[in-house]
C-alpha atoms as a PDB file:
ATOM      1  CA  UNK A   1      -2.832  -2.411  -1.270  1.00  0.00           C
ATOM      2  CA  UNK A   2      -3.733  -5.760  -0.290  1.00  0.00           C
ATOM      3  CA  UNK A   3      -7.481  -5.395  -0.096  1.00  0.00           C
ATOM      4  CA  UNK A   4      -6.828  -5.529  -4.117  1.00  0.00           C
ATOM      5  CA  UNK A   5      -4.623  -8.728  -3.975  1.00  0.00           C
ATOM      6  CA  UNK A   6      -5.981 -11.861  -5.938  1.00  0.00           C
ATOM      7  CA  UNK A   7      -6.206 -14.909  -3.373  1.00  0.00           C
ATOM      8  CA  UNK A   8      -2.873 -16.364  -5.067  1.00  0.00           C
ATOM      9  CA  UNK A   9      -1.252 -13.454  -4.689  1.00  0.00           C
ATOM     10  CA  UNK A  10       0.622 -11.716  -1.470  1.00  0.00           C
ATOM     11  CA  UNK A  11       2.055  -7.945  -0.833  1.00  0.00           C
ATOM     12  CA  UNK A  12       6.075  -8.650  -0.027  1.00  0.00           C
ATOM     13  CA  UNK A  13       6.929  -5.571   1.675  1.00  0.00           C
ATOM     14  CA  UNK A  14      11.459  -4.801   2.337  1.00  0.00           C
ATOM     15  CA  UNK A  15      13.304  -2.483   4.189  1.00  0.00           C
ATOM     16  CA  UNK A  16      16.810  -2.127   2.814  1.00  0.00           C
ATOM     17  CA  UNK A  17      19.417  -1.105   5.744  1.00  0.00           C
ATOM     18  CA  UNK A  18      22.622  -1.016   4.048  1.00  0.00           C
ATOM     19  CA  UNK A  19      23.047  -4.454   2.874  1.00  0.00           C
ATOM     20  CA  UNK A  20      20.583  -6.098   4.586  1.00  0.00           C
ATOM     21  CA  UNK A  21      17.593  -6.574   3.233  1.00  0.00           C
ATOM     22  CA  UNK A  22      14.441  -7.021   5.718  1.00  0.00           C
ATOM     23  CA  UNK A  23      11.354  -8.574   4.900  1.00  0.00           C
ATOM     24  CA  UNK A  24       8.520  -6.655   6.709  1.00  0.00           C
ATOM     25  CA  UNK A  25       5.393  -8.865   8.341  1.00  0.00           C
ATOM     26  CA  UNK A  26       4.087  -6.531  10.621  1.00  0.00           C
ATOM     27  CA  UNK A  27       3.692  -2.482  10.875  1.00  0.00           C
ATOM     28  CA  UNK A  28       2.808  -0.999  14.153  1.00  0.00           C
ATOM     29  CA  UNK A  29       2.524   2.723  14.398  1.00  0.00           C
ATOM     30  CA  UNK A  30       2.743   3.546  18.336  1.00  0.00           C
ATOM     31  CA  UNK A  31       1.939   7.200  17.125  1.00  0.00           C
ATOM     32  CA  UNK A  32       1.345   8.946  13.577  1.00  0.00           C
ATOM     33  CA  UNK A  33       5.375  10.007  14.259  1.00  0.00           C
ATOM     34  CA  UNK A  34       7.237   6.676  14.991  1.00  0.00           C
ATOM     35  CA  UNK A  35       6.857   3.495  13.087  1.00  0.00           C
ATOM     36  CA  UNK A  36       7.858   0.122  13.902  1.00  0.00           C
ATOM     37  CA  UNK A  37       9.034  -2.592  11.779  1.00  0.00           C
ATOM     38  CA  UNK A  38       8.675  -6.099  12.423  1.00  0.00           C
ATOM     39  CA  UNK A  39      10.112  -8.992  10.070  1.00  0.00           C
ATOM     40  CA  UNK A  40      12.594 -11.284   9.024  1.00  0.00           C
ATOM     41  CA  UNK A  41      16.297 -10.703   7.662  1.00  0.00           C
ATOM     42  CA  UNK A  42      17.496 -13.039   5.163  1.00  0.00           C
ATOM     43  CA  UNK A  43      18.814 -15.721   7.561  1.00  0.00           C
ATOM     44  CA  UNK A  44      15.434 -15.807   9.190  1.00  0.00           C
ATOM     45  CA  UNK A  45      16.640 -13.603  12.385  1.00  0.00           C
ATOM     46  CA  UNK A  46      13.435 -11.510  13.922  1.00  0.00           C
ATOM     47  CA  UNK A  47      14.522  -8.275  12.993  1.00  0.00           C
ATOM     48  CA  UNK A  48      12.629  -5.009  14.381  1.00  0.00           C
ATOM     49  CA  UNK A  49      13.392  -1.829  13.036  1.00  0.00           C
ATOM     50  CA  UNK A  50      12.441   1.694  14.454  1.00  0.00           C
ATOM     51  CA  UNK A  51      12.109   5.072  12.281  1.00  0.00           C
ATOM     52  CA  UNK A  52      10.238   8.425  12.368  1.00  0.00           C
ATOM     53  CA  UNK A  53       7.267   8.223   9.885  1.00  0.00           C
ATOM     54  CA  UNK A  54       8.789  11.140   8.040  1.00  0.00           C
ATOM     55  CA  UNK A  55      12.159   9.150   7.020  1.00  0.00           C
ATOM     56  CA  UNK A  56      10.722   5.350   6.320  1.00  0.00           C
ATOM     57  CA  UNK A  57      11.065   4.327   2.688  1.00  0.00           C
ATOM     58  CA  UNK A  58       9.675   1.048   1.921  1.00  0.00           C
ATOM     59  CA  UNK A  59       9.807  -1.160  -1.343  1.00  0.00           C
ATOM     60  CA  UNK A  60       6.170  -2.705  -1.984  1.00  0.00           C
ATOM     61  CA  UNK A  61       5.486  -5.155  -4.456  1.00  0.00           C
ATOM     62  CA  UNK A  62       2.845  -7.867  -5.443  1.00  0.00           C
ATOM     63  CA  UNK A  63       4.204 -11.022  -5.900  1.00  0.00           C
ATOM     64  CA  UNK A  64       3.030 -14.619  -6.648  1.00  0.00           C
ATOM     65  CA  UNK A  65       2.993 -16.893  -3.032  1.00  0.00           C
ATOM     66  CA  UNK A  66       5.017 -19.436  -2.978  1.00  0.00           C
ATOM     67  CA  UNK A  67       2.362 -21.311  -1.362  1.00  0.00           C
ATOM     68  CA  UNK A  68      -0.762 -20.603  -2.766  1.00  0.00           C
ATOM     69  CA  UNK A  69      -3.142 -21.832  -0.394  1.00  0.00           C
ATOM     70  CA  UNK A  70      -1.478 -19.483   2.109  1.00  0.00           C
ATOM     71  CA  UNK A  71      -0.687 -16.692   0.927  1.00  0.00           C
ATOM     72  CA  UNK A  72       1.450 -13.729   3.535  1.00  0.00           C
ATOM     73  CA  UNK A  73      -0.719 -11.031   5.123  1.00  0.00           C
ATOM     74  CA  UNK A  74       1.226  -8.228   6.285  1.00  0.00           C
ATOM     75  CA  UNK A  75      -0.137  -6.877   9.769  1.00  0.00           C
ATOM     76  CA  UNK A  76      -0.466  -3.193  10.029  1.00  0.00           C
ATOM     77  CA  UNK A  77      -1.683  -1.776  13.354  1.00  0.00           C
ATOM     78  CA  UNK A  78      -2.379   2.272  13.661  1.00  0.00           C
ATOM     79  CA  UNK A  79      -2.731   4.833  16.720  1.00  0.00           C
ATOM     80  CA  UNK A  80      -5.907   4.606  18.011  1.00  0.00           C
ATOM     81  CA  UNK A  81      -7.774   7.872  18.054  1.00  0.00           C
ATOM     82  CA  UNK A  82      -7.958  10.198  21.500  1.00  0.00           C
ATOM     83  CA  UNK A  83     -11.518  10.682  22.872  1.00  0.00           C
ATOM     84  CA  UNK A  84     -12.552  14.199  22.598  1.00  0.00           C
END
């Protein structure tokens, strides 16, 4: 999703854990089962979050930056691949 982004333009990814709301920065998948959340809660707190791949719901949307000469990249990091 944010290959297609316009340079002015950033990807705001949230988790929503009762009534917090997390804003996600970085995705890190240890395995293709477990995902790992890394962000920012609304006071700014480092917040991690850890959840099966099967149960994550996100909310993605493309939003204006606030600053446009630097605009947010999320960082999403996979499994790497087992030599056969």
């Amino acid at each position: 999703m944010q290959k297609a982004l316009k340079p002015e333009e950033e990807l705001v990814i949230q988790f929503n854990a009762g009534t917090e709301t997390i804003r996600i920065l970085d995705i890190y998948a240890p395995s293709w089962r477990v995902i790992v959340l890394a962000g920012m809660d609304s006071e700014k707190n480092i917040t991690r979050i850890i959840s099966h791949a099967d149960n994550l719901q996100l909310v993605c949307k493309v939003m204006k930056s606030r600053t446009p000469e630097k605009p947010v990249r999320v960082s999403i990091t996979t499994p790497k691949s087992k030599p056969e």
